[in-house]
C-alpha atoms as a PDB file:
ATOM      1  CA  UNK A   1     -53.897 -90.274 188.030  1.00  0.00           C
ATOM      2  CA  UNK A   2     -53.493 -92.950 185.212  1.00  0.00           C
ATOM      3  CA  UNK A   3     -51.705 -92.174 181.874  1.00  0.00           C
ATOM      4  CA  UNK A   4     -55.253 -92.602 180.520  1.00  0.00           C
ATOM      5  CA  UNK A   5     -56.966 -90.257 182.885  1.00  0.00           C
ATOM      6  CA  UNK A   6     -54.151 -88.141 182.201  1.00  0.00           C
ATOM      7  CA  UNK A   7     -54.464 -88.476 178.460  1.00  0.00           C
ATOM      8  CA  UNK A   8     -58.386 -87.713 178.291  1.00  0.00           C
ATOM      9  CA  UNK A   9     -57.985 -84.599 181.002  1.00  0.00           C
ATOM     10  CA  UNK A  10     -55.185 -82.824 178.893  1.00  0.00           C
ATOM     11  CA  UNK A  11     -57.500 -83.438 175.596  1.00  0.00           C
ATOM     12  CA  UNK A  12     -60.736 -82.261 177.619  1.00  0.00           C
ATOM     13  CA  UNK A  13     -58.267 -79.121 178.000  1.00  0.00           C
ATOM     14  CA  UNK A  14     -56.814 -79.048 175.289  1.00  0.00           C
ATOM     15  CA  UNK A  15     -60.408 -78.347 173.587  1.00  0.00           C
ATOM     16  CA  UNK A  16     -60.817 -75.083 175.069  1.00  0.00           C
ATOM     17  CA  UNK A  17     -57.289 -73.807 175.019  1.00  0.00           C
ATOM     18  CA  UNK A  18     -55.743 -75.113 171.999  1.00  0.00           C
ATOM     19  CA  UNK A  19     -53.608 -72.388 171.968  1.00  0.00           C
ATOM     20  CA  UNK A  20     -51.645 -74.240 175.156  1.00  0.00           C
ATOM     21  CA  UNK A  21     -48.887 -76.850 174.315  1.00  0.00           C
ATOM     22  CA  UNK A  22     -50.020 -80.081 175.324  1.00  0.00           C
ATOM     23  CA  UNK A  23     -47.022 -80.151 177.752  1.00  0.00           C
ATOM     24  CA  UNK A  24     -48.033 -77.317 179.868  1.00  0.00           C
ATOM     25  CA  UNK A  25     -51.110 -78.572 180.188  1.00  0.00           C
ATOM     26  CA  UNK A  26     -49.967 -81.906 181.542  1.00  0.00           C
ATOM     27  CA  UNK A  27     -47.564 -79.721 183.942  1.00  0.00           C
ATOM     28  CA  UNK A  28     -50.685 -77.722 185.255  1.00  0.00           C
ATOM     29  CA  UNK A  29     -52.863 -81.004 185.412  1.00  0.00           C
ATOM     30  CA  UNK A  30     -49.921 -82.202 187.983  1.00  0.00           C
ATOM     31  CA  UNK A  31     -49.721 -79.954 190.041  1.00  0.00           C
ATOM     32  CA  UNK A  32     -53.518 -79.480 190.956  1.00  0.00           C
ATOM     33  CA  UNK A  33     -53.460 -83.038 191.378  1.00  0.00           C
ATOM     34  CA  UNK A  34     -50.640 -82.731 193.440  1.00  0.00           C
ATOM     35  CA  UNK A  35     -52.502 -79.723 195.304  1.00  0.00           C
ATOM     36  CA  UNK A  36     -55.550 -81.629 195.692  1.00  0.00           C
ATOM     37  CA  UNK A  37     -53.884 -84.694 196.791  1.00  0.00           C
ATOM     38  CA  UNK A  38     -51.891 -82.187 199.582  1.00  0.00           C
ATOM     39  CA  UNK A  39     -55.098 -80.741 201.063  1.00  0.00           C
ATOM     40  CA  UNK A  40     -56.700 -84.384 201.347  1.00  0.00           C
ATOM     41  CA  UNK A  41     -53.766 -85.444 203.251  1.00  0.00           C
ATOM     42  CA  UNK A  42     -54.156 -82.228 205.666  1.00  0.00           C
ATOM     43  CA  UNK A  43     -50.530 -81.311 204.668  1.00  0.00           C
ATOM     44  CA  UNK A  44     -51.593 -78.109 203.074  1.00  0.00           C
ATOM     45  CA  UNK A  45     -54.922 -76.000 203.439  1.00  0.00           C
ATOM     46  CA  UNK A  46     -56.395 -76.988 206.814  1.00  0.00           C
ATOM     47  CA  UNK A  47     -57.744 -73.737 207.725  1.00  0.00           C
ATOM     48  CA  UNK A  48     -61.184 -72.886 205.959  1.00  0.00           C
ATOM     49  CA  UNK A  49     -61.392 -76.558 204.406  1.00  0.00           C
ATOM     50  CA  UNK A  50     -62.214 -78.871 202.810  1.00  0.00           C
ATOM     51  CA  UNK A  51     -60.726 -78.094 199.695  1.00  0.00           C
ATOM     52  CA  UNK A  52     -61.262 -79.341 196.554  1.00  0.00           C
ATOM     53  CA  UNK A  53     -59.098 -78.734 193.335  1.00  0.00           C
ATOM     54  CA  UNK A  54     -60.288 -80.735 190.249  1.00  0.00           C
ATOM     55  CA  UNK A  55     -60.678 -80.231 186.299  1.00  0.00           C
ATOM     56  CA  UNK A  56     -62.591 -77.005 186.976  1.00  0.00           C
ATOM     57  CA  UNK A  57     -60.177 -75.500 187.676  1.00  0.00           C
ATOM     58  CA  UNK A  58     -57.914 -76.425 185.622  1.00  0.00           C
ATOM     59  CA  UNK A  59     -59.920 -75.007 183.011  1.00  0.00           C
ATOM     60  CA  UNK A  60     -60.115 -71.579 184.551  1.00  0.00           C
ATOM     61  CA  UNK A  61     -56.411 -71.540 184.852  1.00  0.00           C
ATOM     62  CA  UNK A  62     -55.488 -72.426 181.620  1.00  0.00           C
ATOM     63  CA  UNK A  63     -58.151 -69.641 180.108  1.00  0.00           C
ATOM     64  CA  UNK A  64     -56.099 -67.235 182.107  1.00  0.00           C
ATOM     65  CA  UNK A  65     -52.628 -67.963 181.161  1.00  0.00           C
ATOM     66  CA  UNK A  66     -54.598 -68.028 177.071  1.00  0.00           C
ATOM     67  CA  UNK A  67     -55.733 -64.619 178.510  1.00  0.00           C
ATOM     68  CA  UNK A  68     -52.380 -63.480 180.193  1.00  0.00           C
ATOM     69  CA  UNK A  69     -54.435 -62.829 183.223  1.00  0.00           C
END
Protein backbone atom coordinates (compact mmCIF):
# COMPACT_ATOMS: atom_id res chain seq x y z
CA UNK A 1 0.00 0.00 0.00
CA UNK A 2 1.35 3.54 -0.95
CA UNK A 3 1.51 6.44 1.60
CA UNK A 4 -1.21 7.86 -0.68
CA UNK A 5 -3.44 4.85 -0.71
CA UNK A 6 -2.76 4.80 2.81
CA UNK A 7 -3.59 8.45 3.30
CA UNK A 8 -7.07 8.35 1.33
CA UNK A 9 -8.10 4.77 3.15
CA UNK A 10 -7.53 6.18 6.77
CA UNK A 11 -9.61 9.49 5.64
CA UNK A 12 -12.35 7.19 3.87
CA UNK A 13 -12.34 5.80 7.63
CA UNK A 14 -11.86 8.34 9.31
CA UNK A 15 -15.38 9.72 7.89
CA UNK A 16 -17.39 7.24 9.59
CA UNK A 17 -15.51 6.87 12.81
CA UNK A 18 -14.18 10.15 13.64
CA UNK A 19 -14.25 9.29 16.99
CA UNK A 20 -10.94 6.89 16.15
CA UNK A 21 -7.42 8.54 16.29
CA UNK A 22 -6.07 8.65 12.99
CA UNK A 23 -3.23 6.38 14.29
CA UNK A 24 -5.29 3.45 15.13
CA UNK A 25 -6.78 3.56 12.15
CA UNK A 26 -3.57 3.38 10.17
CA UNK A 27 -2.58 0.39 12.70
CA UNK A 28 -5.89 -1.51 11.77
CA UNK A 29 -5.49 -0.58 7.96
CA UNK A 30 -1.97 -2.61 8.38
CA UNK A 31 -2.76 -5.29 9.61
CA UNK A 32 -5.73 -6.31 7.24
CA UNK A 33 -3.41 -5.54 4.63
CA UNK A 34 -1.02 -7.59 6.18
CA UNK A 35 -3.88 -10.34 6.65
CA UNK A 36 -4.93 -10.08 3.20
CA UNK A 37 -1.55 -10.11 1.82
CA UNK A 38 -0.98 -13.57 4.22
CA UNK A 39 -3.98 -15.44 2.79
CA UNK A 40 -2.89 -14.51 -0.93
CA UNK A 41 0.39 -15.96 -0.25
CA UNK A 42 -1.37 -19.30 1.20
CA UNK A 43 0.60 -18.66 4.47
CA UNK A 44 -2.52 -18.21 6.46
CA UNK A 45 -6.26 -19.25 5.71
CA UNK A 46 -6.04 -22.11 3.20
CA UNK A 47 -8.87 -24.04 4.42
CA UNK A 48 -12.38 -22.65 3.23
CA UNK A 49 -10.61 -19.98 0.85
CA UNK A 50 -10.15 -17.71 -0.94
CA UNK A 51 -10.17 -15.02 1.36
CA UNK A 52 -10.49 -11.65 0.90
CA UNK A 53 -9.91 -8.81 3.55
CA UNK A 54 -10.24 -5.23 2.11
CA UNK A 55 -11.70 -1.67 3.20
CA UNK A 56 -14.99 -3.37 4.09
CA UNK A 57 -13.94 -4.53 6.57
CA UNK A 58 -12.09 -2.28 7.89
CA UNK A 59 -15.05 -0.28 8.25
CA UNK A 60 -16.98 -2.86 10.19
CA UNK A 61 -14.13 -3.16 12.56
CA UNK A 62 -13.58 0.18 13.33
CA UNK A 63 -17.64 0.70 13.97
CA UNK A 64 -17.13 -1.98 16.53
CA UNK A 65 -14.26 -0.85 18.51
CA UNK A 66 -16.59 3.03 18.20
CA UNK A 67 -19.24 0.55 19.54
CA UNK A 68 -17.04 -1.41 22.12
CA UNK A 69 -18.35 -4.49 20.49
Amino acid sequence: MTHVELFDFVSTVQQLTPQLPVVTLEKMLAFNTLVDSECLRGRLGRMGGPWEFNLRDVFRWAEWVVLGI
